[in-house]
N, C-alpha and C. Protein backbone atom coordinates (compact mmCIF):
# COMPACT_ATOMS: atom_id res chain seq x y z
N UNK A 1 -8.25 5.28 5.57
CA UNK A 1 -7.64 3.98 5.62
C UNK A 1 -6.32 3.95 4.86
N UNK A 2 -6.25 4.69 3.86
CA UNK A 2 -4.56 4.84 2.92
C UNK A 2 -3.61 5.21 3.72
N UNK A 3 -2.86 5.18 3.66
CA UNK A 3 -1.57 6.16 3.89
C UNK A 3 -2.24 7.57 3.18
N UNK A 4 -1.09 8.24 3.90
CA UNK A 4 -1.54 9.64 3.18
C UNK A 4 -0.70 9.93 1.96
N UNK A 5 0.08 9.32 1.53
CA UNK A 5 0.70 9.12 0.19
C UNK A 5 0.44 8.59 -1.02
N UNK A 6 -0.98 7.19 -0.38
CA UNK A 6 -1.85 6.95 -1.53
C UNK A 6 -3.20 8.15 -1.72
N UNK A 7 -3.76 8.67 -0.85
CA UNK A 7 -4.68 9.86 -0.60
C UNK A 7 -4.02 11.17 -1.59
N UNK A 8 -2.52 11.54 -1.56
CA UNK A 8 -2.31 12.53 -2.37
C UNK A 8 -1.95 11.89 -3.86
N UNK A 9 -1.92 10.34 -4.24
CA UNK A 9 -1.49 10.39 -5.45
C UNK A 9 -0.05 9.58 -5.40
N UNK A 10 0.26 8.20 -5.48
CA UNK A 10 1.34 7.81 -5.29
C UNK A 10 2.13 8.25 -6.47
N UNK A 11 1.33 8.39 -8.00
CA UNK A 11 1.77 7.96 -8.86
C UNK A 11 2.92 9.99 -9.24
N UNK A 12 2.45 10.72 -8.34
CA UNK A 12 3.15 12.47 -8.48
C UNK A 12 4.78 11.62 -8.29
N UNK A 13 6.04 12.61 -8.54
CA UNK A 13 6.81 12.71 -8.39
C UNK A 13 7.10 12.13 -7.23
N UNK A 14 8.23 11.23 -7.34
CA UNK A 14 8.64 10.89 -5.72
C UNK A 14 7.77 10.30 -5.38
N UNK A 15 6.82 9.77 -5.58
CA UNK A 15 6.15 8.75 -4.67
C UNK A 15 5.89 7.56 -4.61
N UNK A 16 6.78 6.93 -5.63
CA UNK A 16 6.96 5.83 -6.16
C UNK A 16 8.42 4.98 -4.95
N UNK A 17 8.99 6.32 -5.15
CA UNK A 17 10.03 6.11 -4.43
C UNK A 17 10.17 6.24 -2.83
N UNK A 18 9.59 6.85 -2.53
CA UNK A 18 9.73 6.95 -1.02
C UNK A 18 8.46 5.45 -0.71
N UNK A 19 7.63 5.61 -1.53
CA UNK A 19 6.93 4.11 -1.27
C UNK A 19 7.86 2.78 -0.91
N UNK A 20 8.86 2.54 -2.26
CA UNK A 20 9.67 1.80 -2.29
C UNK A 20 10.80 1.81 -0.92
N UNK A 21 11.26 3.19 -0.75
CA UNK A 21 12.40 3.31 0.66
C UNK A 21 11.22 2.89 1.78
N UNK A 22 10.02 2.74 1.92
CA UNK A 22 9.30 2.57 3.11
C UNK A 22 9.19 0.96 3.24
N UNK A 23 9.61 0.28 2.01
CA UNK A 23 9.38 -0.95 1.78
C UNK A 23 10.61 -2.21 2.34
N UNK A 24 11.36 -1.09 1.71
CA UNK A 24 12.89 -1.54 1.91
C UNK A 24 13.25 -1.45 3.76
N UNK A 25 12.75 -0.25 4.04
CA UNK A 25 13.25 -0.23 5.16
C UNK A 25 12.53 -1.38 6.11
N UNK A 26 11.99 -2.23 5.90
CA UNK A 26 10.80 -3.09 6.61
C UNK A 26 11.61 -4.31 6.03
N UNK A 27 11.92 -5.02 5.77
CA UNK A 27 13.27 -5.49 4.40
C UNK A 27 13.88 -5.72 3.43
N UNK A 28 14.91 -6.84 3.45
CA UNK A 28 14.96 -6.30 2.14
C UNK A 28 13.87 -7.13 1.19
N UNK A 29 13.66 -6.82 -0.30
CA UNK A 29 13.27 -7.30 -1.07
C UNK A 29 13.89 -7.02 -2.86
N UNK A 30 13.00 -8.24 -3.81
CA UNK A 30 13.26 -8.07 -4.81
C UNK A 30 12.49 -6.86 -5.83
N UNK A 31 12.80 -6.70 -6.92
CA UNK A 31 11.39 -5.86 -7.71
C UNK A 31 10.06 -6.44 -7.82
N UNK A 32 10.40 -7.80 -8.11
CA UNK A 32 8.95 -8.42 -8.20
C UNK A 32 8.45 -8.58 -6.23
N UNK A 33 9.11 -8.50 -5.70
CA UNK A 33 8.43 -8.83 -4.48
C UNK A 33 7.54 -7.35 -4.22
N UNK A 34 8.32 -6.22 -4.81
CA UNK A 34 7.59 -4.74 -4.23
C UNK A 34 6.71 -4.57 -5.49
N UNK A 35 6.79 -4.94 -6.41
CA UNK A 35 5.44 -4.79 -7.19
C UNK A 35 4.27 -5.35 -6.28
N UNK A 36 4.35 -7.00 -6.21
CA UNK A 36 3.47 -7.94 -5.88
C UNK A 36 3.15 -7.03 -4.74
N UNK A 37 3.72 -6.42 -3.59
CA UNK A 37 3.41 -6.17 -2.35
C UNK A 37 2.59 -4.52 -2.80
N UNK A 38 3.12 -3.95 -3.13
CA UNK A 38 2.51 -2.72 -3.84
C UNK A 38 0.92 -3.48 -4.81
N UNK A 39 0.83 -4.12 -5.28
CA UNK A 39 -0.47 -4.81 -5.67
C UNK A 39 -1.57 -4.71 -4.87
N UNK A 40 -0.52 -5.86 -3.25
CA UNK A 40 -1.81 -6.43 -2.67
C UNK A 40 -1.94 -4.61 -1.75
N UNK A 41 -1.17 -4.23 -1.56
CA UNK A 41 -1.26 -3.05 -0.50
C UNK A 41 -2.17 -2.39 -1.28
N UNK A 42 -2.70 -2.05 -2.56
CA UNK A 42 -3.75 -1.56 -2.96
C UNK A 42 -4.89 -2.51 -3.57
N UNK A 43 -4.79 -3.66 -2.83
CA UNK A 43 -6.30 -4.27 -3.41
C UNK A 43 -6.38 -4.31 -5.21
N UNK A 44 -5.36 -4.61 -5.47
CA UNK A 44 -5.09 -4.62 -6.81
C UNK A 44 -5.19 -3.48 -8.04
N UNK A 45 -5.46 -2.43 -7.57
CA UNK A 45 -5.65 -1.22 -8.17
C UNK A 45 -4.71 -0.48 -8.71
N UNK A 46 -2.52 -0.89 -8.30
CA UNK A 46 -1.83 -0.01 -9.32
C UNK A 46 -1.62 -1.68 -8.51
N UNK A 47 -0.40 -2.05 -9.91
CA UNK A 47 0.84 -2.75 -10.07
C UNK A 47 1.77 -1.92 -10.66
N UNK A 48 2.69 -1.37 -9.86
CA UNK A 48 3.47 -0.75 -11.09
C UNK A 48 4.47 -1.68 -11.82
N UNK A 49 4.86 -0.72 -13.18
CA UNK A 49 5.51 -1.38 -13.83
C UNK A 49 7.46 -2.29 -13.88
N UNK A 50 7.76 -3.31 -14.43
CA UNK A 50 8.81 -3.39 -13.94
C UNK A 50 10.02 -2.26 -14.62
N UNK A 51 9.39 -1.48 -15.55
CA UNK A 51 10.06 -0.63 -16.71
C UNK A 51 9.86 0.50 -15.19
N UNK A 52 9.44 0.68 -14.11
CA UNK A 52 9.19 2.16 -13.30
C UNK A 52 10.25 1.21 -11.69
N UNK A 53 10.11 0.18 -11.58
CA UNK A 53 10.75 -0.07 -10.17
C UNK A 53 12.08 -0.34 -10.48
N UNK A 54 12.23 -1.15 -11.33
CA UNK A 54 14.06 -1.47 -11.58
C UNK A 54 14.92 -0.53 -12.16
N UNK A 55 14.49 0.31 -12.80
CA UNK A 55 15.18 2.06 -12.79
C UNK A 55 15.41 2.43 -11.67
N UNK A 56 14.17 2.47 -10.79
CA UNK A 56 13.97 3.08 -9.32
C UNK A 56 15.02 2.70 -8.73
N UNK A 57 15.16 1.05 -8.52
CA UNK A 57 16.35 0.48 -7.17
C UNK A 57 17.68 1.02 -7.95
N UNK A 58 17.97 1.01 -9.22
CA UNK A 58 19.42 1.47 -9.43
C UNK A 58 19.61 2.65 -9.27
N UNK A 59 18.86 3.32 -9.51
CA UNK A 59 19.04 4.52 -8.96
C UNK A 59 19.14 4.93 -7.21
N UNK A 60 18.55 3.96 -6.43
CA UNK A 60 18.51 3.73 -4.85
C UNK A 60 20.18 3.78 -4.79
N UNK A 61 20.63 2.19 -6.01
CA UNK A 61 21.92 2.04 -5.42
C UNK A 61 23.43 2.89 -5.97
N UNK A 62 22.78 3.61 -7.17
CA UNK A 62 23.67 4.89 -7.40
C UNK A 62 23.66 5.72 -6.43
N UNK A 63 22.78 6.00 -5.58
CA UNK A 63 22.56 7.06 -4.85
C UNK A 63 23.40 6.83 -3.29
N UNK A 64 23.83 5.57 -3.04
CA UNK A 64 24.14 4.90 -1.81
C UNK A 64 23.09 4.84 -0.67
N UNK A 65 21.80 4.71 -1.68
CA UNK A 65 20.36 4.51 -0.29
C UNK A 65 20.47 2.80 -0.23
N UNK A 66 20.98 2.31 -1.41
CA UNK A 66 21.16 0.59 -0.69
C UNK A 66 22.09 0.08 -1.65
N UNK A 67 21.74 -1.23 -1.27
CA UNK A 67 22.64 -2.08 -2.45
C UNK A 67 21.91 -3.01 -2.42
N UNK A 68 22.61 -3.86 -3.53
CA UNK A 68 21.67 -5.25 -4.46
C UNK A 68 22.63 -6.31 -3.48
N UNK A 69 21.96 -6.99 -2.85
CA UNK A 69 22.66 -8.17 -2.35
C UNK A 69 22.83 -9.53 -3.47
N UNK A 70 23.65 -10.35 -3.26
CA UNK A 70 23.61 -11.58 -4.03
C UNK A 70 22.45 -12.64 -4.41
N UNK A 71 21.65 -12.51 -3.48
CA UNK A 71 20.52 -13.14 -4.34
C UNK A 71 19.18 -12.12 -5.05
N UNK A 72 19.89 -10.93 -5.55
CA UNK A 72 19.06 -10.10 -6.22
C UNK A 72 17.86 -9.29 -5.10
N UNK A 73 18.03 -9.13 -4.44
CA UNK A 73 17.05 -8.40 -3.41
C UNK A 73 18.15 -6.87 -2.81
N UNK A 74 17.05 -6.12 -2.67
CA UNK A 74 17.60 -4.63 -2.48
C UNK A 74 17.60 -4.49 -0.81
N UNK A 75 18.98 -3.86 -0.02
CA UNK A 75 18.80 -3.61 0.99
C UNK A 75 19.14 -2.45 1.51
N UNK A 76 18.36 -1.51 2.21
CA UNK A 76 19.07 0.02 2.62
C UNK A 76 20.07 0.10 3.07
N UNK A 77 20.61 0.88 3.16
CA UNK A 77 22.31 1.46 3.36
C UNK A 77 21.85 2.13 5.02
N UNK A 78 22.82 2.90 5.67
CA UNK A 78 22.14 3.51 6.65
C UNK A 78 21.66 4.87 6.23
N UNK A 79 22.28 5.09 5.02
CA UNK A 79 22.01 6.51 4.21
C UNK A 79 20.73 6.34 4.06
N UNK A 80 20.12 4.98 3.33
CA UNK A 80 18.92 5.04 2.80
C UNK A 80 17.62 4.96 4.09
N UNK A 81 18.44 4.03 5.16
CA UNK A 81 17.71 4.08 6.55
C UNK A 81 16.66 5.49 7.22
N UNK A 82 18.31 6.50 6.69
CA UNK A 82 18.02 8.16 7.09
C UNK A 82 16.97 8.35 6.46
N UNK A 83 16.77 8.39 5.45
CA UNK A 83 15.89 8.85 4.09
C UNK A 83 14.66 8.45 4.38
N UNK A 84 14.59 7.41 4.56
CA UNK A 84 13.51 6.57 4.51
C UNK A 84 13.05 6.86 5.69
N UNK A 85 13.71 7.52 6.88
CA UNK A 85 12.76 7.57 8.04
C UNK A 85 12.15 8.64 7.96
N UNK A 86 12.46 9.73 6.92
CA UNK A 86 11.92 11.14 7.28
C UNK A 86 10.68 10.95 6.52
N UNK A 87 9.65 9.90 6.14
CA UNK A 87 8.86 9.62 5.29
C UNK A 87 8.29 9.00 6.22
N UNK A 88 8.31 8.06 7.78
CA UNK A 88 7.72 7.20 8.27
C UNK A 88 6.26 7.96 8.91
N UNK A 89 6.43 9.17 9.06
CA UNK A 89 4.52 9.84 9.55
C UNK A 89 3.87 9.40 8.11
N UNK A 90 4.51 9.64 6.95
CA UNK A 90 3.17 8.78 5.92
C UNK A 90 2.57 7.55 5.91
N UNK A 91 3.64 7.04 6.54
CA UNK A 91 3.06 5.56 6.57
C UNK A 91 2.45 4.85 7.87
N UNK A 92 1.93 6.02 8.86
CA UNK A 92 1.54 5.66 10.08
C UNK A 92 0.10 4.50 10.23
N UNK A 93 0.34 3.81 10.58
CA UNK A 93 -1.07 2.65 10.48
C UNK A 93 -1.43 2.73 12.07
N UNK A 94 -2.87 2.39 12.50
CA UNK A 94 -3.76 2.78 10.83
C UNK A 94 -4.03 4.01 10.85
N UNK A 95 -4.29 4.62 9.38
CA UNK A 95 -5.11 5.57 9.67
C UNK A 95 -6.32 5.91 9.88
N UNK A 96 -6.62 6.82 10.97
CA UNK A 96 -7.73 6.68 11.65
C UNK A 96 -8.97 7.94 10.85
N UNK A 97 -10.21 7.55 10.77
CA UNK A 97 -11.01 8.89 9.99
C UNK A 97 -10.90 9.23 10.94
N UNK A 98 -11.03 10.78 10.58
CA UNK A 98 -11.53 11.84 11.34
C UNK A 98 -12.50 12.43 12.02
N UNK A 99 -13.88 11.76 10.86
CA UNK A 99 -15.25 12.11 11.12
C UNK A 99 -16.12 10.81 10.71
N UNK A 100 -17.36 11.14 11.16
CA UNK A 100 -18.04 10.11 10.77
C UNK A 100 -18.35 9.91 8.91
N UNK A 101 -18.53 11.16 8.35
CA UNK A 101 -18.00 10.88 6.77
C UNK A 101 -17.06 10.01 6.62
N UNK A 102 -15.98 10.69 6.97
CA UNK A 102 -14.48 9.85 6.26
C UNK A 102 -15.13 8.22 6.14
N UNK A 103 -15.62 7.91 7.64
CA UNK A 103 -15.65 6.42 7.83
C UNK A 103 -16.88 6.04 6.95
N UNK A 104 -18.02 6.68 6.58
CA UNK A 104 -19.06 6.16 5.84
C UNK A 104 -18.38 6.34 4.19
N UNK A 105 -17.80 7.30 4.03
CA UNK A 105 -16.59 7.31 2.53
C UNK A 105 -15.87 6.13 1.90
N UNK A 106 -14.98 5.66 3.30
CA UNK A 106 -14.17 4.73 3.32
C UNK A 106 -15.32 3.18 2.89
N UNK A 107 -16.24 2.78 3.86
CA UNK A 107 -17.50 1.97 3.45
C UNK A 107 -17.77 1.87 2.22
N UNK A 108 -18.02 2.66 1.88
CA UNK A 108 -18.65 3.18 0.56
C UNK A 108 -17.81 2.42 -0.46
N UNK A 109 -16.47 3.48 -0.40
CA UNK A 109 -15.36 3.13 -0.96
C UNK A 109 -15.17 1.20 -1.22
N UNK A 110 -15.01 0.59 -0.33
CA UNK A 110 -14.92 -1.11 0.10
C UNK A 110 -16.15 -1.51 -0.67
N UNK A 111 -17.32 -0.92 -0.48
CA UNK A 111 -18.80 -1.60 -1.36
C UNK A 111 -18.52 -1.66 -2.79
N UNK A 112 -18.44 -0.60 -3.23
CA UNK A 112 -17.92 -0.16 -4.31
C UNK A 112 -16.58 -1.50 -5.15
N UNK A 113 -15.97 -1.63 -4.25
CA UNK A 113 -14.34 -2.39 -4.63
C UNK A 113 -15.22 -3.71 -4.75
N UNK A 114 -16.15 -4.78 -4.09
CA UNK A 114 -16.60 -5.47 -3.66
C UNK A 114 -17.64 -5.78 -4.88
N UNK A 115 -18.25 -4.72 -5.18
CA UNK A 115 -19.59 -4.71 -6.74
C UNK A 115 -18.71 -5.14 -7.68
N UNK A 116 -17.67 -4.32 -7.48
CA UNK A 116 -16.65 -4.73 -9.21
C UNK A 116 -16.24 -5.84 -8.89
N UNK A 117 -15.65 -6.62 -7.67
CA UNK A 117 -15.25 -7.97 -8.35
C UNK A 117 -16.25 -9.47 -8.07
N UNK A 118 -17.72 -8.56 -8.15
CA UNK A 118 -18.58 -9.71 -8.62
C UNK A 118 -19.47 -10.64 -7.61
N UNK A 119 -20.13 -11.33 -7.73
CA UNK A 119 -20.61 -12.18 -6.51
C UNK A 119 -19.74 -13.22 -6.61
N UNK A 120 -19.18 -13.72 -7.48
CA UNK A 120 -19.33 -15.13 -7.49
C UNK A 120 -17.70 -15.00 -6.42
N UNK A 121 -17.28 -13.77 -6.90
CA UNK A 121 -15.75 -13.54 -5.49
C UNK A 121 -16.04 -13.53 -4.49
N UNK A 122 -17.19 -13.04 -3.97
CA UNK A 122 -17.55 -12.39 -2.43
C UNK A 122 -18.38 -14.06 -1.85
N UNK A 123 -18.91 -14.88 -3.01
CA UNK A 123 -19.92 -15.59 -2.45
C UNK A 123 -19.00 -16.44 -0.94
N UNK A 124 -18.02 -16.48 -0.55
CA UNK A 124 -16.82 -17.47 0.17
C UNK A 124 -17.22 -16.32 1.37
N UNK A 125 -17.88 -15.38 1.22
CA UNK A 125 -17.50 -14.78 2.28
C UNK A 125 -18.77 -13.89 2.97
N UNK A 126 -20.37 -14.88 2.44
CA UNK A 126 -21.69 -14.43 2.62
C UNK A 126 -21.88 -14.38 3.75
N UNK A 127 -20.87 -15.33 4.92
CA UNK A 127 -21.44 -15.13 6.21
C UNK A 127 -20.85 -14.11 7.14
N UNK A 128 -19.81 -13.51 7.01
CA UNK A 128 -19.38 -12.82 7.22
C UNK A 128 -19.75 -11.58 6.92
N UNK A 129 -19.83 -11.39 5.37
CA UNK A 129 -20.91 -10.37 5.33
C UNK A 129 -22.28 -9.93 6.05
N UNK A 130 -22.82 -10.94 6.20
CA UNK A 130 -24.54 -11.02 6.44
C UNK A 130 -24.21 -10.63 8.16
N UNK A 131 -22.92 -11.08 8.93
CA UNK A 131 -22.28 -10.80 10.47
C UNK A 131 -22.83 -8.92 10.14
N UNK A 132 -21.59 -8.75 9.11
CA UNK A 132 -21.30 -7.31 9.39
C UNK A 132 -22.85 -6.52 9.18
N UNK A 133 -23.70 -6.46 8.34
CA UNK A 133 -24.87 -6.26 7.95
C UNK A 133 -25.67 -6.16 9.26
N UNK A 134 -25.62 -7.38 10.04
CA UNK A 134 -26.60 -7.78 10.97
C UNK A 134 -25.96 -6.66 12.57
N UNK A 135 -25.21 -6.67 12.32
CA UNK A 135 -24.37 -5.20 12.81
C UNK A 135 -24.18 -3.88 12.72
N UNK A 136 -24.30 -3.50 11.80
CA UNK A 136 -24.71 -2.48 11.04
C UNK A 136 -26.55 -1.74 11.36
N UNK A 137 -27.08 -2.73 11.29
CA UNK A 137 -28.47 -2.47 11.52
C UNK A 137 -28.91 -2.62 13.03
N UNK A 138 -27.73 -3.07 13.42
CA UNK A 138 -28.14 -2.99 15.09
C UNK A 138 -28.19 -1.29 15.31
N UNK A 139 -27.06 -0.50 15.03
CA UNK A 139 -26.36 0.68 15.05
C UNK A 139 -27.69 1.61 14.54
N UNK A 140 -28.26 1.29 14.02
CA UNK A 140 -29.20 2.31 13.55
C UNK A 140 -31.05 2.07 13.70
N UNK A 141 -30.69 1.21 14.74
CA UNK A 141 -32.37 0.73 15.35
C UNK A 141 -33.05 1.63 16.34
């Protein structure tokens, strides 16, 4: 279900950044908009910091991959366009498992995310659950 850029580790070298050029190229935005969006894109699991993204874009716009428009939002250059496309197979949606593991992994994975934030989060969403459940057990009758 990740990209394959969250699967190897966004946080290695460069992957902060080509995250960010994949972001940009979709439009423009501010730092706080690609944190917040980098948030929800992981189910709240990294926010990065604003001390790691606003280094990042000046350095985008030293580099001539964009520039800072007037109301503070970052936009690619066609330089940064280039850049940013040779990165677009990482970000192919969706990604599909491979095997029937991957997909019982991935499950797993979501149950797991779902225990930690509690009943009293999930309770808005018992019927839906109890749908998927009642589905689930069809599959294996």
């Amino acid at each position: 279900m990740w990209p394959t850029i969250f699967r190897g580790g966004i946080r290695k070298k460069g992957g902060l950044r080509i995250l960010v050029l994949q972001m940009l190229q979709e439009s423009p935005k501010n730092g706080a908009e690609i944190m917040d969006e980098i948030e929800r894109m992981t189910w709240g699991w990294w926010r990065p910091s604003p001390g790691s993204i606003y280094p990042l874009l000046s350095s985008l716009v030293e580099e001539g991959l964009a520039i800072k428009l007037s109301d503070g939002r970052y936009k690619l250059t066609d330089k940064g366009i280039a850049e940013a496309s040779e990165y677009s197979e990482l970000f192919s949606w969706p990604i599909k498992p491979r095997t029937m593991d991957d997909i019982l992994n991935e499950m797993e994975s979501y149950i797991s995310y779902m225990e930690d934030m509690g009943k009293d989060k999930i309770m808005q969403y018992k019927n839906r659950i109890e749908e998927i459940r009642t589905r689930l057990g069809r599959l294996i009758e």
